[in-house]
C-alpha atoms as a PDB file:
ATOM      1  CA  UNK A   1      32.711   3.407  10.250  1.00  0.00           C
ATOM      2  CA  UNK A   2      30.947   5.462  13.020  1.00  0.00           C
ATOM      3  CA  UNK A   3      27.234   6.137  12.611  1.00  0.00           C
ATOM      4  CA  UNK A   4      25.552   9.137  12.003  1.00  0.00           C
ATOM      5  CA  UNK A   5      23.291   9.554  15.626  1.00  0.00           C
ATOM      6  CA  UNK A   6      21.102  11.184  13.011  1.00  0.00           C
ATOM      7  CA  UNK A   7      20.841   8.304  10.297  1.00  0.00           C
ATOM      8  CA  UNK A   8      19.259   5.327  11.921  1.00  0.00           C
ATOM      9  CA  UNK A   9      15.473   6.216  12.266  1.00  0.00           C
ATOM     10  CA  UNK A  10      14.175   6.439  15.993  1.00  0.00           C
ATOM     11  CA  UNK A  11      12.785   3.417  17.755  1.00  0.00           C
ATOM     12  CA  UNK A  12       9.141   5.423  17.112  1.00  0.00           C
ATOM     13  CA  UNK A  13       9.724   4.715  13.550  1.00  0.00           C
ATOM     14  CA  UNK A  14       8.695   0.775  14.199  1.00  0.00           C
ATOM     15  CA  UNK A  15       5.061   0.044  13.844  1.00  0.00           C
ATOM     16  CA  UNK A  16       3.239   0.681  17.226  1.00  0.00           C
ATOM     17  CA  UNK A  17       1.742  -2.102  19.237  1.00  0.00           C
ATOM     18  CA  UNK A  18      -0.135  -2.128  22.715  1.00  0.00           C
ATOM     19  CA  UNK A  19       1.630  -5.169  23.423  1.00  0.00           C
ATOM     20  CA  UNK A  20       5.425  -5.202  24.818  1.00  0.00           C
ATOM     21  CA  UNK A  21       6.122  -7.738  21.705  1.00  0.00           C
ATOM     22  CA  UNK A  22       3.906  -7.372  19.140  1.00  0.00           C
ATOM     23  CA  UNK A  23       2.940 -10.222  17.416  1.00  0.00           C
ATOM     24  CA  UNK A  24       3.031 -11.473  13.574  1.00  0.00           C
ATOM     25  CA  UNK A  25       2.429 -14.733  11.628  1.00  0.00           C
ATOM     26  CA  UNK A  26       4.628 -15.550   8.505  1.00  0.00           C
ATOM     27  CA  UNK A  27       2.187 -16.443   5.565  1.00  0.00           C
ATOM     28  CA  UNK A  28       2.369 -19.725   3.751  1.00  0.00           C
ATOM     29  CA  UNK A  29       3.708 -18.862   0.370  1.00  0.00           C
ATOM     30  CA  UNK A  30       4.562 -21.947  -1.096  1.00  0.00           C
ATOM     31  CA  UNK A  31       3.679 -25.376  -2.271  1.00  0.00           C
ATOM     32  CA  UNK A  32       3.928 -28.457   0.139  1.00  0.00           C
ATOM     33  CA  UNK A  33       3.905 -25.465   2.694  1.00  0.00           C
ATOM     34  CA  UNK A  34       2.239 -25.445   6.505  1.00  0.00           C
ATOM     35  CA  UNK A  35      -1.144 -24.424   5.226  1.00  0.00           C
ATOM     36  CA  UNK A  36      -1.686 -27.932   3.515  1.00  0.00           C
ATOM     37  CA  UNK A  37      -2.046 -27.553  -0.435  1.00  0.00           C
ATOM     38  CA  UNK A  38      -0.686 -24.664  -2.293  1.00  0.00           C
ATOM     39  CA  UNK A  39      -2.142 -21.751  -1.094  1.00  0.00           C
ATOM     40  CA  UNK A  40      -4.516 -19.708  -3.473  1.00  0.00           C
ATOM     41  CA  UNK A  41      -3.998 -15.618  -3.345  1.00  0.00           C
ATOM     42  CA  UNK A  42      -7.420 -15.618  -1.670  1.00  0.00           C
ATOM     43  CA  UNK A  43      -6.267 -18.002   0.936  1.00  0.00           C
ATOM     44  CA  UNK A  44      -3.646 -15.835   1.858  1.00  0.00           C
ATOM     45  CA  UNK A  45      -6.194 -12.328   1.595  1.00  0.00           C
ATOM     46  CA  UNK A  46      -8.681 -14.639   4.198  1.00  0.00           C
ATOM     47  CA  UNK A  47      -6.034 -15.536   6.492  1.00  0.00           C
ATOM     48  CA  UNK A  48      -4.600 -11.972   6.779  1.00  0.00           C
ATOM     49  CA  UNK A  49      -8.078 -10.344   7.246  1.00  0.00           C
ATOM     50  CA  UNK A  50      -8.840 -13.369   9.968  1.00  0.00           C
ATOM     51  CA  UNK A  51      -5.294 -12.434  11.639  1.00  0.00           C
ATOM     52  CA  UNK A  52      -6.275  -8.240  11.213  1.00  0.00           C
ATOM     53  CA  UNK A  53      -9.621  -8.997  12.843  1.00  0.00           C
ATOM     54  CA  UNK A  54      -7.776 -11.454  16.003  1.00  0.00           C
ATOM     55  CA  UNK A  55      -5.338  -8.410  16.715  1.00  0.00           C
ATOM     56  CA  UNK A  56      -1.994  -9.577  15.535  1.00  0.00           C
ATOM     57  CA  UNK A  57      -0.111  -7.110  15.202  1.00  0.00           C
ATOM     58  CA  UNK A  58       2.052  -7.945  11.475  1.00  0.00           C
ATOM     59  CA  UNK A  59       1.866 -10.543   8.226  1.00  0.00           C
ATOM     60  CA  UNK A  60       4.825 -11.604   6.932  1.00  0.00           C
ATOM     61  CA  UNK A  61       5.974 -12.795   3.545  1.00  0.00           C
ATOM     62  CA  UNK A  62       8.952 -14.935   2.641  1.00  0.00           C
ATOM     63  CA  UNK A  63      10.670 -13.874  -0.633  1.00  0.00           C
ATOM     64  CA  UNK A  64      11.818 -16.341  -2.361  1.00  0.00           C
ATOM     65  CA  UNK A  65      11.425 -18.155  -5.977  1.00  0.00           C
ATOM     66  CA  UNK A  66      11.829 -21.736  -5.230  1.00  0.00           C
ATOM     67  CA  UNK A  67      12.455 -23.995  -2.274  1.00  0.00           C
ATOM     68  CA  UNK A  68      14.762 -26.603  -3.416  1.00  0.00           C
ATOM     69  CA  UNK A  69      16.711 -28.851  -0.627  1.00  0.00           C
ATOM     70  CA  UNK A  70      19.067 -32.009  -1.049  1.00  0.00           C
ATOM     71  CA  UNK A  71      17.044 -33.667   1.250  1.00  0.00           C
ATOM     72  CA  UNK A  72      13.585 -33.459  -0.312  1.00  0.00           C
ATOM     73  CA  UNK A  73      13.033 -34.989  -3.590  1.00  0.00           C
ATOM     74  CA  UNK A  74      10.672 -32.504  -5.334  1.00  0.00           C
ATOM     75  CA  UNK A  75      10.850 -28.610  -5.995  1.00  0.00           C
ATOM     76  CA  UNK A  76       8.637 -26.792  -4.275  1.00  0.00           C
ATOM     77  CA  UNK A  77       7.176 -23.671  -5.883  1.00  0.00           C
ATOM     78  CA  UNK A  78       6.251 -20.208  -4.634  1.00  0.00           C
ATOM     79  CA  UNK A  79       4.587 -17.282  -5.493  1.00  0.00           C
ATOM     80  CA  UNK A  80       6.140 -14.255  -5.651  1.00  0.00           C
ATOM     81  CA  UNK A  81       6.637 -12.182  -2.249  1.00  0.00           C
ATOM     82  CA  UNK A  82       5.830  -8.166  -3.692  1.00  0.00           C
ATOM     83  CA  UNK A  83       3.385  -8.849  -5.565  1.00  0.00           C
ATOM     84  CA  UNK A  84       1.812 -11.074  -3.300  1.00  0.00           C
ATOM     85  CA  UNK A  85       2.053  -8.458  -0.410  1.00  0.00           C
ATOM     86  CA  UNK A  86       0.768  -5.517  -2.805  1.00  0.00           C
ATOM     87  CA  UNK A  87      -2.785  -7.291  -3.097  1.00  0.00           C
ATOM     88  CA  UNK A  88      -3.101  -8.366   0.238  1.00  0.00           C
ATOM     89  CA  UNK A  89      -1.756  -4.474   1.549  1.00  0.00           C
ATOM     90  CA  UNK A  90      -4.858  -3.613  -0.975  1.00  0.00           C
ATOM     91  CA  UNK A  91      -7.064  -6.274   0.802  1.00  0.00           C
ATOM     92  CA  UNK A  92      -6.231  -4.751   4.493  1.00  0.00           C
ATOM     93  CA  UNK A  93      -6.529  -1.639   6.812  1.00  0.00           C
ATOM     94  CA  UNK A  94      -4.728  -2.413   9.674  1.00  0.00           C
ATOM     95  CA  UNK A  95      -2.098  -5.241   9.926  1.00  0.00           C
ATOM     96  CA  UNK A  96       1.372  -4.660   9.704  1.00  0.00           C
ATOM     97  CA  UNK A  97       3.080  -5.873   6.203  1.00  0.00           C
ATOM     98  CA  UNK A  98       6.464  -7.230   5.584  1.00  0.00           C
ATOM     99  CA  UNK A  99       8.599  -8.980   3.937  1.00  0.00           C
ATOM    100  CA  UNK A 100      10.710 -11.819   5.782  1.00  0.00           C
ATOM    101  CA  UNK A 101      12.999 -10.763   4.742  1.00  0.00           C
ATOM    102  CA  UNK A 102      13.902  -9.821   0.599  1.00  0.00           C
ATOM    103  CA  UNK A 103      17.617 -10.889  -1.089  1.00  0.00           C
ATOM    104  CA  UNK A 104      19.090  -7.732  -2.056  1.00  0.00           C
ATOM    105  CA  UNK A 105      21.251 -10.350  -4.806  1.00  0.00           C
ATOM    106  CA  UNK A 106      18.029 -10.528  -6.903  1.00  0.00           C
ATOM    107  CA  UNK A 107      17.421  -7.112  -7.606  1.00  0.00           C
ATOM    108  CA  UNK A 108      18.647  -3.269  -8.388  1.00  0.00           C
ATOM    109  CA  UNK A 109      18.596  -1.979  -5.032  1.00  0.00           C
ATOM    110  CA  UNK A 110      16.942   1.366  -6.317  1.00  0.00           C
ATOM    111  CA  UNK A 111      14.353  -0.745  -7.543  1.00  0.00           C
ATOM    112  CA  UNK A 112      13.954  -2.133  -4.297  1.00  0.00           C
ATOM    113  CA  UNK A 113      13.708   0.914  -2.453  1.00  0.00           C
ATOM    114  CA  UNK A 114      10.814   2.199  -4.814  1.00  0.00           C
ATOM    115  CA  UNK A 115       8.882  -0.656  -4.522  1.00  0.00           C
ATOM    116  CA  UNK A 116       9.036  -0.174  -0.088  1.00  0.00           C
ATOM    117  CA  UNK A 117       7.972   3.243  -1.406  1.00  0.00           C
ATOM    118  CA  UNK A 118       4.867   2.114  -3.071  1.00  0.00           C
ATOM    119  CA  UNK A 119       4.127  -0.331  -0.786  1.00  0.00           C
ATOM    120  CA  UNK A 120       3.590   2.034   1.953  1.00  0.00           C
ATOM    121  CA  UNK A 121       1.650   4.158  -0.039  1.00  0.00           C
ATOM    122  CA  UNK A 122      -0.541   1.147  -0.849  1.00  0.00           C
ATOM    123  CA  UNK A 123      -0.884  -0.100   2.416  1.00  0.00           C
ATOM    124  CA  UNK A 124      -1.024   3.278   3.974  1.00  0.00           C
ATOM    125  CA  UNK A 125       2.418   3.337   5.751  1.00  0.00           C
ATOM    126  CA  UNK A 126       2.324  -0.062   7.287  1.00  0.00           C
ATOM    127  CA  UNK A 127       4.983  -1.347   5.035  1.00  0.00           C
ATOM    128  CA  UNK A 128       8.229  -2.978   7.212  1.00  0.00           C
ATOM    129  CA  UNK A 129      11.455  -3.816   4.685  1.00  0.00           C
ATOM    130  CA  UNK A 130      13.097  -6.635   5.982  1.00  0.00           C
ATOM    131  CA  UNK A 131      16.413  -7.179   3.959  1.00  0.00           C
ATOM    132  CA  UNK A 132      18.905  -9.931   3.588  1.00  0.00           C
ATOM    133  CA  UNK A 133      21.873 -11.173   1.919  1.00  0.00           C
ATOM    134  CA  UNK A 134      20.625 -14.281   0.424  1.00  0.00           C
ATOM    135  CA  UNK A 135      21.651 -18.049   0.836  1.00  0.00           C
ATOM    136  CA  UNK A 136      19.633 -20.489  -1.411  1.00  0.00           C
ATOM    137  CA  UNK A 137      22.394 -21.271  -4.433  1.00  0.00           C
ATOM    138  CA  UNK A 138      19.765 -22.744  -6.403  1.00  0.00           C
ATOM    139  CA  UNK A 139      17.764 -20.202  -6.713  1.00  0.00           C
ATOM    140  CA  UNK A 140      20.542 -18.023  -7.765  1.00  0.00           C
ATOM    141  CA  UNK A 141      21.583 -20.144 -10.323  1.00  0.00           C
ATOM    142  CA  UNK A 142      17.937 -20.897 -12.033  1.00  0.00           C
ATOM    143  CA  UNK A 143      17.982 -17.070 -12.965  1.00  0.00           C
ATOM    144  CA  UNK A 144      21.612 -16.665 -13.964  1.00  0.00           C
ATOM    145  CA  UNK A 145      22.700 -14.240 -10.966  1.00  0.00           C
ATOM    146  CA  UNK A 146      25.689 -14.043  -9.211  1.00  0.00           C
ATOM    147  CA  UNK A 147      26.352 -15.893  -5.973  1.00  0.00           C
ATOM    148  CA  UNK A 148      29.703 -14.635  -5.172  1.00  0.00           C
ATOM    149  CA  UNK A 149      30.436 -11.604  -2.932  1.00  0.00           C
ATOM    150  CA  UNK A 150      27.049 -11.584  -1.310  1.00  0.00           C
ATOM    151  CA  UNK A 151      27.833  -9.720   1.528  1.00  0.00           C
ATOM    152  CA  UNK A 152      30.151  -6.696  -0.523  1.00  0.00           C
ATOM    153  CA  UNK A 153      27.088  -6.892  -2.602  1.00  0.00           C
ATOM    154  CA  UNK A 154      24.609  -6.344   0.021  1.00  0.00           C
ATOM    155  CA  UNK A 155      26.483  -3.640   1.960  1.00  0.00           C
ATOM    156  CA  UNK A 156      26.265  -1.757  -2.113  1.00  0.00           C
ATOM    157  CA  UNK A 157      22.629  -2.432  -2.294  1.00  0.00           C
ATOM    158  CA  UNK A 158      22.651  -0.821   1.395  1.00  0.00           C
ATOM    159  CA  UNK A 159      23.902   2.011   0.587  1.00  0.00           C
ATOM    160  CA  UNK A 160      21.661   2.925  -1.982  1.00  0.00           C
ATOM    161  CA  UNK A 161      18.371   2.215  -0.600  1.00  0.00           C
ATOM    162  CA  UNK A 162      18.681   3.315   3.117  1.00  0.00           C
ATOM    163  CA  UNK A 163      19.446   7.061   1.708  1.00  0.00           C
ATOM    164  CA  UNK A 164      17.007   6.414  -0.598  1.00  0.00           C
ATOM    165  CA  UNK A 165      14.361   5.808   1.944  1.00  0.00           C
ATOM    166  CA  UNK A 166      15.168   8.003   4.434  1.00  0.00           C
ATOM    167  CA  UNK A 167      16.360  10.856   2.515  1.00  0.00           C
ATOM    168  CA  UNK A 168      14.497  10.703  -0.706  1.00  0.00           C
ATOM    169  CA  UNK A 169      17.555  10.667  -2.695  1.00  0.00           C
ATOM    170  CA  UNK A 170      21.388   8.558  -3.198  1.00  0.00           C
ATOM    171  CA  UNK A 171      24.455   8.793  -5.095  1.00  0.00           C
ATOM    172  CA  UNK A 172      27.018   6.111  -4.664  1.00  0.00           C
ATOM    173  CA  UNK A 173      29.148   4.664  -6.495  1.00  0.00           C
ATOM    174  CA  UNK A 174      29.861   0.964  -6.138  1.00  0.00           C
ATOM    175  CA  UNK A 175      31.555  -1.707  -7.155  1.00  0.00           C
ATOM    176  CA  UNK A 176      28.423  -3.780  -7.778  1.00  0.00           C
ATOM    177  CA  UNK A 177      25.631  -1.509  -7.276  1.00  0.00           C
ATOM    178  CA  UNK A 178      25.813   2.356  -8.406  1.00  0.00           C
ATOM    179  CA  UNK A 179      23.047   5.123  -7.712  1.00  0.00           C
ATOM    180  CA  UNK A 180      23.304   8.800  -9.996  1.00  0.00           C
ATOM    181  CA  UNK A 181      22.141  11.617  -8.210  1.00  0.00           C
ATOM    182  CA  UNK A 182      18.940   9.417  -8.117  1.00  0.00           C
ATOM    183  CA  UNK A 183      15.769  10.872  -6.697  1.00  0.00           C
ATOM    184  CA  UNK A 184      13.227   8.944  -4.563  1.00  0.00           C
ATOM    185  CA  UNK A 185       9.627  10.788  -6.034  1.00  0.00           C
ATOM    186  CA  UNK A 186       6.761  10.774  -5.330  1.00  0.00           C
ATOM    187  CA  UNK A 187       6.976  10.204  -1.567  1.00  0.00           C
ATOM    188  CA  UNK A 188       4.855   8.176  -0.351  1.00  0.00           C
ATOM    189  CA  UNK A 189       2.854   8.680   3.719  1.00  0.00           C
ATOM    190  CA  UNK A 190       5.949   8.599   5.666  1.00  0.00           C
ATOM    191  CA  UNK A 191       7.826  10.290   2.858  1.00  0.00           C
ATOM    192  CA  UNK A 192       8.463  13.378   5.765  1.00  0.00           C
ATOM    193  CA  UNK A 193      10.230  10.991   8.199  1.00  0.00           C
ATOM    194  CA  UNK A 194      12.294   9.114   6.338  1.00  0.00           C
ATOM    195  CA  UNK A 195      10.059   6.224   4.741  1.00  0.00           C
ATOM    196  CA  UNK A 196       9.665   2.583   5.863  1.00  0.00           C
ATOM    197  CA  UNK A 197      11.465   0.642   8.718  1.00  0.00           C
ATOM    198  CA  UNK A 198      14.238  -1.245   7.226  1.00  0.00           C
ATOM    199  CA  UNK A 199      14.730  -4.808   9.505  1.00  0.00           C
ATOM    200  CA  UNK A 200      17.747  -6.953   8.275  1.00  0.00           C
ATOM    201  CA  UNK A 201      17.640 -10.309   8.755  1.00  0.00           C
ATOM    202  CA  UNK A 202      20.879 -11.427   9.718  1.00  0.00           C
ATOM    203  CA  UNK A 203      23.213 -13.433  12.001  1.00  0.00           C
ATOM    204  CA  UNK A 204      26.719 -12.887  10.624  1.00  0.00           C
ATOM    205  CA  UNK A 205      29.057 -10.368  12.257  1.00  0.00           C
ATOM    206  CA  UNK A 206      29.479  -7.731   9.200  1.00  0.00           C
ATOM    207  CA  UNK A 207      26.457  -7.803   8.421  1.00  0.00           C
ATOM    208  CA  UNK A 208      25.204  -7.399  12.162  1.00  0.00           C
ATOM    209  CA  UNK A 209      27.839  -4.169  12.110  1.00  0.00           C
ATOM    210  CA  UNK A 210      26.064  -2.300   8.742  1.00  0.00           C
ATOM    211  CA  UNK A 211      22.598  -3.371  10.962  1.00  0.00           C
ATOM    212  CA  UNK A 212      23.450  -1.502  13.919  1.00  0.00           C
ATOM    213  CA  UNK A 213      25.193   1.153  12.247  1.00  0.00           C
ATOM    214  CA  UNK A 214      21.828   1.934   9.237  1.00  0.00           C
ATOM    215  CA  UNK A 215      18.886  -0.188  10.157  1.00  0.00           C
ATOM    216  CA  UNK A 216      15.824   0.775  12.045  1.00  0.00           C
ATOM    217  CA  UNK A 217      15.060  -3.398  13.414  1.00  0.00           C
ATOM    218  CA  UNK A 218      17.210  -6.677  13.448  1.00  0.00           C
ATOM    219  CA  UNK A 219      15.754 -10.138  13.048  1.00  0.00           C
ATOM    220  CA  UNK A 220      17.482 -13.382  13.047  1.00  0.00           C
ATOM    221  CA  UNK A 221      16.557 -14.425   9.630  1.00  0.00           C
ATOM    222  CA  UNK A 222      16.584 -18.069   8.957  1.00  0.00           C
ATOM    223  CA  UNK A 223      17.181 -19.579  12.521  1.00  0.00           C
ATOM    224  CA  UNK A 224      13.906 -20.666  14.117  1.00  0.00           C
ATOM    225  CA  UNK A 225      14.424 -20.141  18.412  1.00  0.00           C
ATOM    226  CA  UNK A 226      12.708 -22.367  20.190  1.00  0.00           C
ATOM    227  CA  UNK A 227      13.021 -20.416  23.445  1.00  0.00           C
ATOM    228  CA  UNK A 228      15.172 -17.163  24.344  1.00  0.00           C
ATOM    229  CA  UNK A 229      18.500 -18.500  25.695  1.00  0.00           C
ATOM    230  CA  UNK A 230      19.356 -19.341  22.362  1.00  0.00           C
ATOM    231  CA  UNK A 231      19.095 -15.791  21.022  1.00  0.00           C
ATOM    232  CA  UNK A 232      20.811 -14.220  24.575  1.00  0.00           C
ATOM    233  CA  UNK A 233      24.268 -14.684  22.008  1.00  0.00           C
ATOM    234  CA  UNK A 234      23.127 -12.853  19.357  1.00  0.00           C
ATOM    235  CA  UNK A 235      21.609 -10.070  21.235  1.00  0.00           C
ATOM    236  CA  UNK A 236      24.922  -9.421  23.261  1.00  0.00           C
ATOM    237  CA  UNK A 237      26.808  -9.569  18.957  1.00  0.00           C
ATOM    238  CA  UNK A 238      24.189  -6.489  18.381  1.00  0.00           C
ATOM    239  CA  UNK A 239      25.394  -4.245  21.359  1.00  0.00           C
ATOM    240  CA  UNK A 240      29.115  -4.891  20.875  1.00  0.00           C
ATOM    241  CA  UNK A 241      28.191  -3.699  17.256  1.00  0.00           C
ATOM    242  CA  UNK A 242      26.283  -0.836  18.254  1.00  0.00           C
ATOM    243  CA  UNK A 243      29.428  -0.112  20.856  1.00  0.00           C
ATOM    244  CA  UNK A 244      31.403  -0.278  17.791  1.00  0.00           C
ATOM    245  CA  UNK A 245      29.512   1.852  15.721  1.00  0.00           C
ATOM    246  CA  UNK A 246      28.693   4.773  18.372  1.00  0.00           C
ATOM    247  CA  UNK A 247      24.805   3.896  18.360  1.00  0.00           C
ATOM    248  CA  UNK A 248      22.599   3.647  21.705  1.00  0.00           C
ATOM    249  CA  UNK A 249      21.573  -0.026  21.680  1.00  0.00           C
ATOM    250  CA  UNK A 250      18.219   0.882  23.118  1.00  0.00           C
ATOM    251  CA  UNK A 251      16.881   2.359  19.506  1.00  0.00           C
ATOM    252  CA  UNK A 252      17.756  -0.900  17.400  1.00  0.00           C
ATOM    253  CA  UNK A 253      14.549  -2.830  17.277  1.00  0.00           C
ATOM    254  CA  UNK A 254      15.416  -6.847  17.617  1.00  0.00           C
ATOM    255  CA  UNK A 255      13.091  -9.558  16.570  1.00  0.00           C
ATOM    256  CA  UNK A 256      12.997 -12.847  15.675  1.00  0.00           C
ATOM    257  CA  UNK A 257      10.719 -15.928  14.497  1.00  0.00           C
ATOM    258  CA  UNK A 258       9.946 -19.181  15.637  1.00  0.00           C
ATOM    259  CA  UNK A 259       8.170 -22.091  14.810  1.00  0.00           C
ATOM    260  CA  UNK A 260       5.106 -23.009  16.488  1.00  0.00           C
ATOM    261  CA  UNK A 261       3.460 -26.591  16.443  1.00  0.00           C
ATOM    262  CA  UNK A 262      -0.562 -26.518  16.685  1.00  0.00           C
ATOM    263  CA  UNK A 263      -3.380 -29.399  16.529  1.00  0.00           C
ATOM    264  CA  UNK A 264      -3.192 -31.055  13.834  1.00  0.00           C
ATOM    265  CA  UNK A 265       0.820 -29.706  12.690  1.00  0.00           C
ATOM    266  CA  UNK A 266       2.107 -31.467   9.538  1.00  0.00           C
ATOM    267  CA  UNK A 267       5.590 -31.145  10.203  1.00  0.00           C
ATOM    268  CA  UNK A 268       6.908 -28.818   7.458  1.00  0.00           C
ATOM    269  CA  UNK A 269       8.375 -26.355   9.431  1.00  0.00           C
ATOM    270  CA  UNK A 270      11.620 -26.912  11.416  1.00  0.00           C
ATOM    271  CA  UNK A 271      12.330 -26.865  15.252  1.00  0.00           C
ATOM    272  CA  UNK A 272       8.924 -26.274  16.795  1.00  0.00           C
ATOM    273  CA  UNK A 273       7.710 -25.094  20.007  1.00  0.00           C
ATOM    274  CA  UNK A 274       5.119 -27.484  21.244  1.00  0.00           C
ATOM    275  CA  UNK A 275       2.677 -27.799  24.175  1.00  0.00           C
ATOM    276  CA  UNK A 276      -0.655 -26.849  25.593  1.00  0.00           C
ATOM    277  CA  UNK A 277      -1.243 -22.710  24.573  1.00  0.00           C
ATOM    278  CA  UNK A 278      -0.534 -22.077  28.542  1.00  0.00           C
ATOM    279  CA  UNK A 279       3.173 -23.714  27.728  1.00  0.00           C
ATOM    280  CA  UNK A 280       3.501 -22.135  24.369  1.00  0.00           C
ATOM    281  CA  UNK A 281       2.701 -18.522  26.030  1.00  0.00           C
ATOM    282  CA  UNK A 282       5.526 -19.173  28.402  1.00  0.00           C
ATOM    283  CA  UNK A 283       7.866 -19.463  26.079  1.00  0.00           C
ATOM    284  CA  UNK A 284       6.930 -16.633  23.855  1.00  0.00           C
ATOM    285  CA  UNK A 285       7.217 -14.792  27.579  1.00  0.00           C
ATOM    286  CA  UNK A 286      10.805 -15.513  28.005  1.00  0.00           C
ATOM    287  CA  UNK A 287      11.249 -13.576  24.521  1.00  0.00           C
ATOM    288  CA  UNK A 288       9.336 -10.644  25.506  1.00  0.00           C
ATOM    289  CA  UNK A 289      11.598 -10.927  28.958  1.00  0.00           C
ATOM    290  CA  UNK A 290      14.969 -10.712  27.279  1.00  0.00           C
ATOM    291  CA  UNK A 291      13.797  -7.412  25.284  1.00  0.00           C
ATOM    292  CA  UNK A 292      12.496  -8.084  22.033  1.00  0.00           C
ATOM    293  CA  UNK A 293      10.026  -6.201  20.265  1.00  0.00           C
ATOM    294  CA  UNK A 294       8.551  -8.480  17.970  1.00  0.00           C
ATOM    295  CA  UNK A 295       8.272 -12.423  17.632  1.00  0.00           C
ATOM    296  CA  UNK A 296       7.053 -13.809  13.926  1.00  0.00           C
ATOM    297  CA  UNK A 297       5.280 -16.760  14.306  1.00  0.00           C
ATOM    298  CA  UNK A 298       5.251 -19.754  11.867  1.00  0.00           C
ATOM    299  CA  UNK A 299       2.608 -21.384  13.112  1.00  0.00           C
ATOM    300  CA  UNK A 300       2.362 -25.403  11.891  1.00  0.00           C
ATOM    301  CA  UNK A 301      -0.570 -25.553  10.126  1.00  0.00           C
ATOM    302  CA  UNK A 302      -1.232 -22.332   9.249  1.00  0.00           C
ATOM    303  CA  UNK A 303      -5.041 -21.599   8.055  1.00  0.00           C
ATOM    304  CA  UNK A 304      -7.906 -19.484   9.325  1.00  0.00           C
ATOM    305  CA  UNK A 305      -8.224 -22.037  11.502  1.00  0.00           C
ATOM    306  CA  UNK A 306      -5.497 -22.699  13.036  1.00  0.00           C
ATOM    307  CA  UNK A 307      -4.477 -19.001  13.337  1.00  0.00           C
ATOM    308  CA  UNK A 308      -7.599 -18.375  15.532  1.00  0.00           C
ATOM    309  CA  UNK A 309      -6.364 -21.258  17.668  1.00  0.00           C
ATOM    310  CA  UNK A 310      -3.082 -19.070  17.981  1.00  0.00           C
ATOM    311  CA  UNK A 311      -5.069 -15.954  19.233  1.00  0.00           C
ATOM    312  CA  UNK A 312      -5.837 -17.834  21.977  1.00  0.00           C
ATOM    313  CA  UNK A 313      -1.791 -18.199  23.180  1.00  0.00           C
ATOM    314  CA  UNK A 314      -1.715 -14.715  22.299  1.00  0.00           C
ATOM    315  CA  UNK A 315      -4.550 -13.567  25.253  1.00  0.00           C
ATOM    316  CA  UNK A 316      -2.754 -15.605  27.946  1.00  0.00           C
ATOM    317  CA  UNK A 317       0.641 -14.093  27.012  1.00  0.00           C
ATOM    318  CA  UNK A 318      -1.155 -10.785  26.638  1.00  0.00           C
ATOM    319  CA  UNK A 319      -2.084 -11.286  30.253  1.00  0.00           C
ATOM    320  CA  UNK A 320       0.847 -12.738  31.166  1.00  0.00           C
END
């Protein structure tokens, strides 16, 4: 497979920031989750808008339909990740919107793709598709849909919805997925260069190859870094990959998240970064360092609070 120098979109295609990293926040989407309770839809509206007005630069919304784990002895519910992001894109002016990152084993891939569509349109082209293959069994299961093959599945969906985005239209005929002569209409603001970002959130070698051969961004999907070294590895996968593929490594976007413990953290997020917001800036600095153009933030709690106590790591990294 050798990549079109044409098909992946141009590093300009990922939103803009005046920072070197831009900064998001992943939104609390669940119950038992990092802002406390079960977040209400206007929680989530109130702590975007606080975010938009502190200058981060994206929101981010998990997709998923239940967080079930051996370890914890209740199910833990959560609201639905497009829907969810539609209102809130309605709600704001501003902010980045994504989704962090959406199982392409849950639904028709052209489906996906004109959802993205609308989204931007809704949101005004500030839409970001981030894309994955999936890992939660359970959830699979509760809805009667396939776990097997994710990743031949994934590299169908792929196929449909990257042409789909970036060339209003796909025809391909897979063994899981199939697109006929299928039209992406009505376009929506970046309809004329090729639609949203796509990110894929992955760390496994194939699907690292279809990333640097297709996507616009990279992200390191369910791994939570707690300072750079540990994602120097993955980095060097991406440019063999991109060596493989005949693509400059330069216009793949990479980003990734991280945990981030705050007064007052409850401890429902995994493998946090803690210390004084001096410390915690450092750290976010050795990301920026090693090249990365965005770092998602799940900060531990996560309210209007505690995100305005965030804003201030942001200014000493942004002066950093």
């Amino acid at each position: 497979m050798r990549v079109n120098q044409s098909s992946p979109a141009p590093l300009g295609r990922w939103p803009q920031s005046h920072r070197p990293m831009g900064i998001g926040f992943i939104m609390p989407i669940s119950d038992l989750s990092a802002f406390g309770s079960t977040p209400r839809f206007r929680d989530m509206v109130e702590m975007t808008q606080v975010a938009e007005e502190l200058g981060y630069d994206a929101v981010w919304i998990p997709d998923h339909f239940l967080y079930f784990y051996e370890q914890e002895p209740t199910r833990r519910g959560v609201w639905e990740a497009w829907t969810t992001l539609a209102g809130i894109a309605a709600a704001t002016s501003r902010i980045t919107l994504g989704v962090y990152v959406t199982c392409l084993g849950w639904r028709n891939p052209g489906i996906v793709a004109k959802m993205a569509e609308n989204l931007d349109e809704i949101s005004g082209g500030r839409f970001v598709l981030g894309i994955g293959s999936g890992w939660n069994e359970p959830e699979y299961s509760m809805f009667g849909m396939p776990f097997d093959h994710r990743f031949a599945r994934f590299e169908d969906a792929f196929k449909i919805i990257q042409p789909f985005l970036r060339e209003g239209k796909a025809d391909h005929q897979g063994d899981y997925y199939q697109a006929h002569e299928a039209v992406n209409l009505p376009r929506g603001p970046r309809g004329a260069e090729g639609g949203p970002p796509i990110m894929v959130g992955t760390s496994g070698p194939r699907t690292m190859r279809l990333t640097a051969a297709y996507a616009d961004a990279w992200n390191s999907a369910a791994a939570w870094h707690k300072d750079a070294s540990s994602v120097v590895p993955l980095l060097a996968q991406l440019d063999a990959m991109c060596a493989e593929v005949g693509r400059d490594p330069k216009t793949l976007v990479r980003t990734v998240g991280s945990t981030i413990a705050l007064p007052g953290a409850l401890d429902r997020r995994p493998d946090p970064i803690r210390g004084e917001p001096a410390q915690i800036a450092e750290v976010l600095a050795g990301f920026r360092e090693i090249g990365l153009r965005h770092h998602a933030a799940g900060l531990d709690p996560t309210t209007p609070a505690s995100l305005e106590q965030y804003a201030r790591v942001i200014e000493l990294l942004d002066r950093s």
